[in-house]
N, C-alpha and C. Protein backbone atom coordinates (compact mmCIF):
# COMPACT_ATOMS: atom_id res chain seq x y z
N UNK A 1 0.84 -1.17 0.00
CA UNK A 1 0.00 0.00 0.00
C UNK A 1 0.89 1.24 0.00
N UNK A 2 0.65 2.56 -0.96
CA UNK A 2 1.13 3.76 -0.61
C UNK A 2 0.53 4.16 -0.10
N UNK A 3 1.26 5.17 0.85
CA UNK A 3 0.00 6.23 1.79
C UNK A 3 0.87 7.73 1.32
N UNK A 4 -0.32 8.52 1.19
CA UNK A 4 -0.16 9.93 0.83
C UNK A 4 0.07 10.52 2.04
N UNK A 5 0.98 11.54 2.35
CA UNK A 5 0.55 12.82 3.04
C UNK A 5 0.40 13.92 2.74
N UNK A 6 -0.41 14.84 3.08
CA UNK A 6 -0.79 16.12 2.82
C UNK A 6 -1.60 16.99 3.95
N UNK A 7 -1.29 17.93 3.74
CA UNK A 7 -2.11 19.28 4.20
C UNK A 7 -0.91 19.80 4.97
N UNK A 8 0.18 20.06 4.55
CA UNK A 8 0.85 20.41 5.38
C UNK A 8 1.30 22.11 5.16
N UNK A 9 1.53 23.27 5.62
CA UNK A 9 1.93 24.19 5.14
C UNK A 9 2.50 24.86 6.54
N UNK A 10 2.32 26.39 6.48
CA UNK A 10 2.74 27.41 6.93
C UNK A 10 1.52 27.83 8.07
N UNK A 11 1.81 28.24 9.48
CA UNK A 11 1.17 28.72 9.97
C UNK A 11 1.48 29.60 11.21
N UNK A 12 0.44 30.57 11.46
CA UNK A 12 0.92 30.88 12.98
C UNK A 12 1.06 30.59 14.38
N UNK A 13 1.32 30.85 15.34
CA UNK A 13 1.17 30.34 16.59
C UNK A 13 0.01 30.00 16.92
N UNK A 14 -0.96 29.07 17.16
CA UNK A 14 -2.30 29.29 17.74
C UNK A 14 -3.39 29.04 16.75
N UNK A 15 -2.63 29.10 15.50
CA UNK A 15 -3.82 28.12 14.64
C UNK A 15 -3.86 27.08 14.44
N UNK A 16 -4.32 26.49 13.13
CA UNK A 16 -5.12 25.08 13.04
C UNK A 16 -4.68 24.75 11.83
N UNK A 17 -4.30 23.10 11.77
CA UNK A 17 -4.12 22.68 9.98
C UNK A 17 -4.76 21.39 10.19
N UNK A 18 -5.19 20.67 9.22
CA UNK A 18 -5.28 18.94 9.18
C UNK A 18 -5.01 18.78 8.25
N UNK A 19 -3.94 17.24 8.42
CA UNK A 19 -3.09 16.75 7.54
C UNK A 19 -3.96 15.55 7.46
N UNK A 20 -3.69 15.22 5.81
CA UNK A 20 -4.35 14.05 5.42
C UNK A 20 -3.59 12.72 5.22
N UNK A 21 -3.90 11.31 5.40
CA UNK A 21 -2.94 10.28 4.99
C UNK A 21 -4.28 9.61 4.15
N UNK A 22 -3.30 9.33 2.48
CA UNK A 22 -4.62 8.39 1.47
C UNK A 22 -3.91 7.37 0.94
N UNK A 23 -4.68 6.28 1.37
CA UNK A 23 -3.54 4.76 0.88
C UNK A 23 -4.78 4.80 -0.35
N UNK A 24 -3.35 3.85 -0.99
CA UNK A 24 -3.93 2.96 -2.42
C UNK A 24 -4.64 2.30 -2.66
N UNK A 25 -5.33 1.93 -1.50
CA UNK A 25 -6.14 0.13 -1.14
C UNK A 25 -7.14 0.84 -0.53
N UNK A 26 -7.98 -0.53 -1.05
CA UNK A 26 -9.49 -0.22 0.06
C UNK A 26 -9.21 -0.60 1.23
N UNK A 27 -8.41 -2.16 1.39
CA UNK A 27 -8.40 -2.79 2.24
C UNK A 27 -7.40 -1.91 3.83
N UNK A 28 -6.94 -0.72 3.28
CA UNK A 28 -6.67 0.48 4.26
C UNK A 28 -7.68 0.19 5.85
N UNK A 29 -9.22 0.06 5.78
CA UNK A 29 -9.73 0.31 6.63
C UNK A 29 -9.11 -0.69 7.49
N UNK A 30 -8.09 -1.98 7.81
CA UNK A 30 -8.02 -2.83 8.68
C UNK A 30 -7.16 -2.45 9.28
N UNK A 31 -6.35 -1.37 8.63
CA UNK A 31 -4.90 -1.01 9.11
C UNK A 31 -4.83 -0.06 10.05
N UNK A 32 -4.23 -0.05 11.47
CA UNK A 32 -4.04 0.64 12.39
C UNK A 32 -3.06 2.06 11.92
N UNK A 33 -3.38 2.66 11.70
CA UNK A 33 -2.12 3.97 11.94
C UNK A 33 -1.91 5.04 12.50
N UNK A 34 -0.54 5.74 12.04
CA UNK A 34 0.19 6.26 13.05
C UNK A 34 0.64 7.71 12.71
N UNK A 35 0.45 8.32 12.91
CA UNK A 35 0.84 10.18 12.60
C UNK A 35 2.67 10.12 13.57
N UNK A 36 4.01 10.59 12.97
CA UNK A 36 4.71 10.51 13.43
C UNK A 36 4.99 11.81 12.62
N UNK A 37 6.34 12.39 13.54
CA UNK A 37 6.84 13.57 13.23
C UNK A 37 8.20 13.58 13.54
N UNK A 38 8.85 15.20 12.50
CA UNK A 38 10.76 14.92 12.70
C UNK A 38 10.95 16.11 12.68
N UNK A 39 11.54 17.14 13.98
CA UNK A 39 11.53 18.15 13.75
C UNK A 39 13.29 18.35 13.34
N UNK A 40 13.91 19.41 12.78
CA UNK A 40 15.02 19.58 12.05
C UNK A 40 16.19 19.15 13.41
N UNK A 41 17.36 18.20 13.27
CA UNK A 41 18.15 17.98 13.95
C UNK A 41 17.82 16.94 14.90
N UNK A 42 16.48 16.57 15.10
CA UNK A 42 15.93 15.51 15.85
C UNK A 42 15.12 13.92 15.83
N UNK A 43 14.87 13.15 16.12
CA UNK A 43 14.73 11.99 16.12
C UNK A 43 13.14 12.05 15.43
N UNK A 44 13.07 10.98 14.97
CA UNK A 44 11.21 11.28 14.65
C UNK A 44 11.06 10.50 16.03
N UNK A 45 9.35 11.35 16.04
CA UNK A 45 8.68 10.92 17.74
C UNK A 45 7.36 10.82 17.10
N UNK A 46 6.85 9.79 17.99
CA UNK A 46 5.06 9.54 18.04
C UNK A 46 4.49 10.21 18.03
N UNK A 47 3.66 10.62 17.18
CA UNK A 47 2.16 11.91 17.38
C UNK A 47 0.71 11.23 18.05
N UNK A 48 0.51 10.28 16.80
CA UNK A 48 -0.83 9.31 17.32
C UNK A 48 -1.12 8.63 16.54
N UNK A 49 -1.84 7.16 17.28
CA UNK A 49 -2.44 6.48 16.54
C UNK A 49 -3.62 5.90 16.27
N UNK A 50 -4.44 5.52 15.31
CA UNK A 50 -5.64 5.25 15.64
C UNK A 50 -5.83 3.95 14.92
N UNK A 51 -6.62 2.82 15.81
CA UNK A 51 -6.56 1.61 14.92
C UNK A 51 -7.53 1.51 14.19
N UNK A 52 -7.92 0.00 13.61
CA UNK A 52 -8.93 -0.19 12.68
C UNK A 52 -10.24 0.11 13.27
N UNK A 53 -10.64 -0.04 14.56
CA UNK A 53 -12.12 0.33 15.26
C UNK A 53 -12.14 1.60 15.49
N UNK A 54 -10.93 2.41 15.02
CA UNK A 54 -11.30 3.86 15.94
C UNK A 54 -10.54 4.29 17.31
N UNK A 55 -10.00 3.58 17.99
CA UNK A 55 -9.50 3.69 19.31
C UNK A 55 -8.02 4.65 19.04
N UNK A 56 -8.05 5.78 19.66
CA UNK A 56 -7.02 6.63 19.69
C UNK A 56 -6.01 7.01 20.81
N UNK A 57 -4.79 7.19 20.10
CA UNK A 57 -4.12 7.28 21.28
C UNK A 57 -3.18 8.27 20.90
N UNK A 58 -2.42 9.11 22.25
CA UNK A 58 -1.53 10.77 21.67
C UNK A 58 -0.74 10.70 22.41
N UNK A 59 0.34 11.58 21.72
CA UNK A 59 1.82 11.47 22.59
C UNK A 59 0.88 12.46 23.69
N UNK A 60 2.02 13.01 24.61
CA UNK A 60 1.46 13.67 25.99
C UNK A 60 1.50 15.44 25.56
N UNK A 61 2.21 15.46 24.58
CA UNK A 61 2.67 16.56 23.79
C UNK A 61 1.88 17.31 22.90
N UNK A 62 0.87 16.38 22.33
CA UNK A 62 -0.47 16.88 21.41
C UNK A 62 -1.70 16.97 22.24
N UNK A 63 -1.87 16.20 23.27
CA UNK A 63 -3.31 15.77 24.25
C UNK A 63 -4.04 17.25 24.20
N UNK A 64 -5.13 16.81 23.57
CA UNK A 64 -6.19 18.15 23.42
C UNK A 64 -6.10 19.19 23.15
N UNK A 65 -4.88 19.00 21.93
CA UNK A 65 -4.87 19.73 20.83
C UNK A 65 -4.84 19.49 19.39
N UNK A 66 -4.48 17.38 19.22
CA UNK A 66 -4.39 17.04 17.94
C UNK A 66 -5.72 15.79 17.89
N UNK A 67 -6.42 15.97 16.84
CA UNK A 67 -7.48 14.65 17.07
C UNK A 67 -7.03 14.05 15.60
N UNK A 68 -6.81 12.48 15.68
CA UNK A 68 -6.95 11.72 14.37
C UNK A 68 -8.29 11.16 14.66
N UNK A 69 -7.72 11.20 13.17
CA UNK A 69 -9.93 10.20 12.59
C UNK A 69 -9.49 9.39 11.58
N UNK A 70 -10.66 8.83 11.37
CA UNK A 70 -10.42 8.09 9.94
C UNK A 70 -11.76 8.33 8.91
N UNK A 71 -11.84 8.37 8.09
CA UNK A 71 -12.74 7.82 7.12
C UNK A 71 -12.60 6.39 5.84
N UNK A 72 -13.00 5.48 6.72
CA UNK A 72 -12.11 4.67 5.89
C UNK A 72 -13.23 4.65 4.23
N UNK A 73 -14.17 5.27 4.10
CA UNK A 73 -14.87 5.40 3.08
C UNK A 73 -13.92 5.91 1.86
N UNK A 74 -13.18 6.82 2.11
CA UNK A 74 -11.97 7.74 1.37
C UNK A 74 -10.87 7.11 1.83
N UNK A 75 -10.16 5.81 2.59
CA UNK A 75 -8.97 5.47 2.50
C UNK A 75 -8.11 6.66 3.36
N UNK A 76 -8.64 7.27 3.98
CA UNK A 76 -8.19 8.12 4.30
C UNK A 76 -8.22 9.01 6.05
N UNK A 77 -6.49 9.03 6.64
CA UNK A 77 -6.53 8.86 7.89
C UNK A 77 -6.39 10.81 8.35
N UNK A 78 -7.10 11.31 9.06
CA UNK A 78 -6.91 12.42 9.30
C UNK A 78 -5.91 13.09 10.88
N UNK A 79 -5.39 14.26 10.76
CA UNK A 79 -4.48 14.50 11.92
C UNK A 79 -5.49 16.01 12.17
N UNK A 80 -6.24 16.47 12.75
CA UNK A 80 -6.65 17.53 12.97
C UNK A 80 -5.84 18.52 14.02
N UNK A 81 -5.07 19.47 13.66
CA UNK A 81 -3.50 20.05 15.02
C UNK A 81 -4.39 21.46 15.05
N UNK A 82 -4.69 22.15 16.12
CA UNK A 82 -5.06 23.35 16.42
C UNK A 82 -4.45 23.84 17.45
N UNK A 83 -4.03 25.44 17.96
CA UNK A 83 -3.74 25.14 19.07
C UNK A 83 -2.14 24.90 18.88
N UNK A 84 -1.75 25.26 17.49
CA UNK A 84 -0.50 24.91 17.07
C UNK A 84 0.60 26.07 17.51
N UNK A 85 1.99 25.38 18.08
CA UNK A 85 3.13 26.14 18.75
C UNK A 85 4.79 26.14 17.84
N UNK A 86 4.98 26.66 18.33
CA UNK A 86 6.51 26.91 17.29
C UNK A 86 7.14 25.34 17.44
N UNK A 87 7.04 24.28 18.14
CA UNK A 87 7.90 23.43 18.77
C UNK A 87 7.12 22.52 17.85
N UNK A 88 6.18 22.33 17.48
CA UNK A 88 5.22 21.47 16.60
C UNK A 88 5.91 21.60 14.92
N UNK A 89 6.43 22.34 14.71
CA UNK A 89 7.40 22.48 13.42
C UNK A 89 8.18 21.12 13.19
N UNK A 90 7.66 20.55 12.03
CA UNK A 90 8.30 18.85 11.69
C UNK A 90 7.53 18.78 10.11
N UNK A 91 8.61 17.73 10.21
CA UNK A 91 7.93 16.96 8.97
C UNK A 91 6.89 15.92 9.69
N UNK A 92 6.09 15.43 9.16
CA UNK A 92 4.71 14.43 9.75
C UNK A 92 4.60 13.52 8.38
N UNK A 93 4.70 12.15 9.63
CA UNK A 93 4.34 11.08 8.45
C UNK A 93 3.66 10.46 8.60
N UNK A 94 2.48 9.59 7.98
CA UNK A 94 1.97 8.74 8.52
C UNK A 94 2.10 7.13 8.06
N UNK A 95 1.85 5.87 9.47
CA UNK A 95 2.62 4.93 8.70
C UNK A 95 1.60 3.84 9.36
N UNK A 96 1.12 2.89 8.45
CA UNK A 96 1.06 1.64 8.53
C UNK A 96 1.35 0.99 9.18
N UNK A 97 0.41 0.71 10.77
CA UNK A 97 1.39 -0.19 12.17
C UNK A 97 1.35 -0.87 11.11
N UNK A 98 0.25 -2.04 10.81
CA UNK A 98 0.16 -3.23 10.20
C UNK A 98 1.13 -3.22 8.91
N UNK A 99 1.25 -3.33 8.35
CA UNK A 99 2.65 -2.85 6.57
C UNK A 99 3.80 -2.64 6.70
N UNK A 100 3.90 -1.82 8.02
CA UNK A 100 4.89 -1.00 8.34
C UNK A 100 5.58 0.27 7.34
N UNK A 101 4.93 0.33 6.45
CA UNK A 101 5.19 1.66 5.35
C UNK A 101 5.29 2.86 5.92
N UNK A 102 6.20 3.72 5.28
CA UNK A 102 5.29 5.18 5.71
C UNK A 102 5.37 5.82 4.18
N UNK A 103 4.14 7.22 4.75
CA UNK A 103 4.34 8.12 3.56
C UNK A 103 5.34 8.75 3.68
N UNK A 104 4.96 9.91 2.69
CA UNK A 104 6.59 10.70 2.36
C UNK A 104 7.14 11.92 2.85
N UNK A 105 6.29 12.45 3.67
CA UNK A 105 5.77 13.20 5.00
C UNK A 105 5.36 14.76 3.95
N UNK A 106 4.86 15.24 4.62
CA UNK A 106 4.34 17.03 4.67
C UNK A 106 5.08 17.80 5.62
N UNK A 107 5.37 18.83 5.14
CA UNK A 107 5.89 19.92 6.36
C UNK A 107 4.99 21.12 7.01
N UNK A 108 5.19 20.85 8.52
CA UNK A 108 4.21 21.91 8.99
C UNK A 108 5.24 22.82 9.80
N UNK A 109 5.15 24.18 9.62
CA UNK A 109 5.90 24.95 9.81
C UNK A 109 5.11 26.08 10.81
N UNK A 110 5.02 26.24 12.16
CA UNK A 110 5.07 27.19 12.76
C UNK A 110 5.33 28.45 13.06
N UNK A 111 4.96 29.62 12.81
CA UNK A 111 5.61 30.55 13.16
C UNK A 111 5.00 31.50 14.57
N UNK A 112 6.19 31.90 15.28
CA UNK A 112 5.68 32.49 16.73
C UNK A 112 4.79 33.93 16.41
């Protein structure tokens, strides 16, 4: 399976973006995934994940500020970030627990 990412751009302190992940396959809806991020000079770290039923889970770093969803109708896994801070600046990927793939990430860029 490929998975797309997108929605990634430019923003200010305190606003809002959602990034999209769109696999190739229908069969997408079984697959658990994972929103991960790499900010410049640093390790990629966990954002969140949501499995095939829906059940979500967030680093301690996003908590009630980032919601994933899914629609698996569209193949397609959502990162909703509001509430966004200069430190949130990364590339974001999303990846296939089950496949283990990732996409090819989007950049979200913060500004204070």
């Amino acid at each position: 399976v490929q998975l797309q990412a997108s929605g990634g751009g430019l923003v200010q302190a305190g606003g809002s973006l959602r990034l999209s992940c769109t696999a190739s396959i229908s069969t997408f809806s079984s697959d658990p995934i994972g929103w991960y991020r790499q900010a410049p000079g640093k390790q990629r770290e966990f954002v969140a994940t949501i499995s095939s039923g829906g059940s979500t889970n967030y680093a301690d770093s996003v908590k009630g500020r980032f919601t994933i969803s899914r629609d698996n109708a569209k193949n397609t896994v959502y990162l909703q970030m509001n509430s966004l801070k200069p430190e949130d600046t990364a590339v974001y990927y999303c990846k296939s627990l089950l496949r283990g793939n990732w996409g090819q990430g989007t950049l979200v860029t913060v500004s204070s």
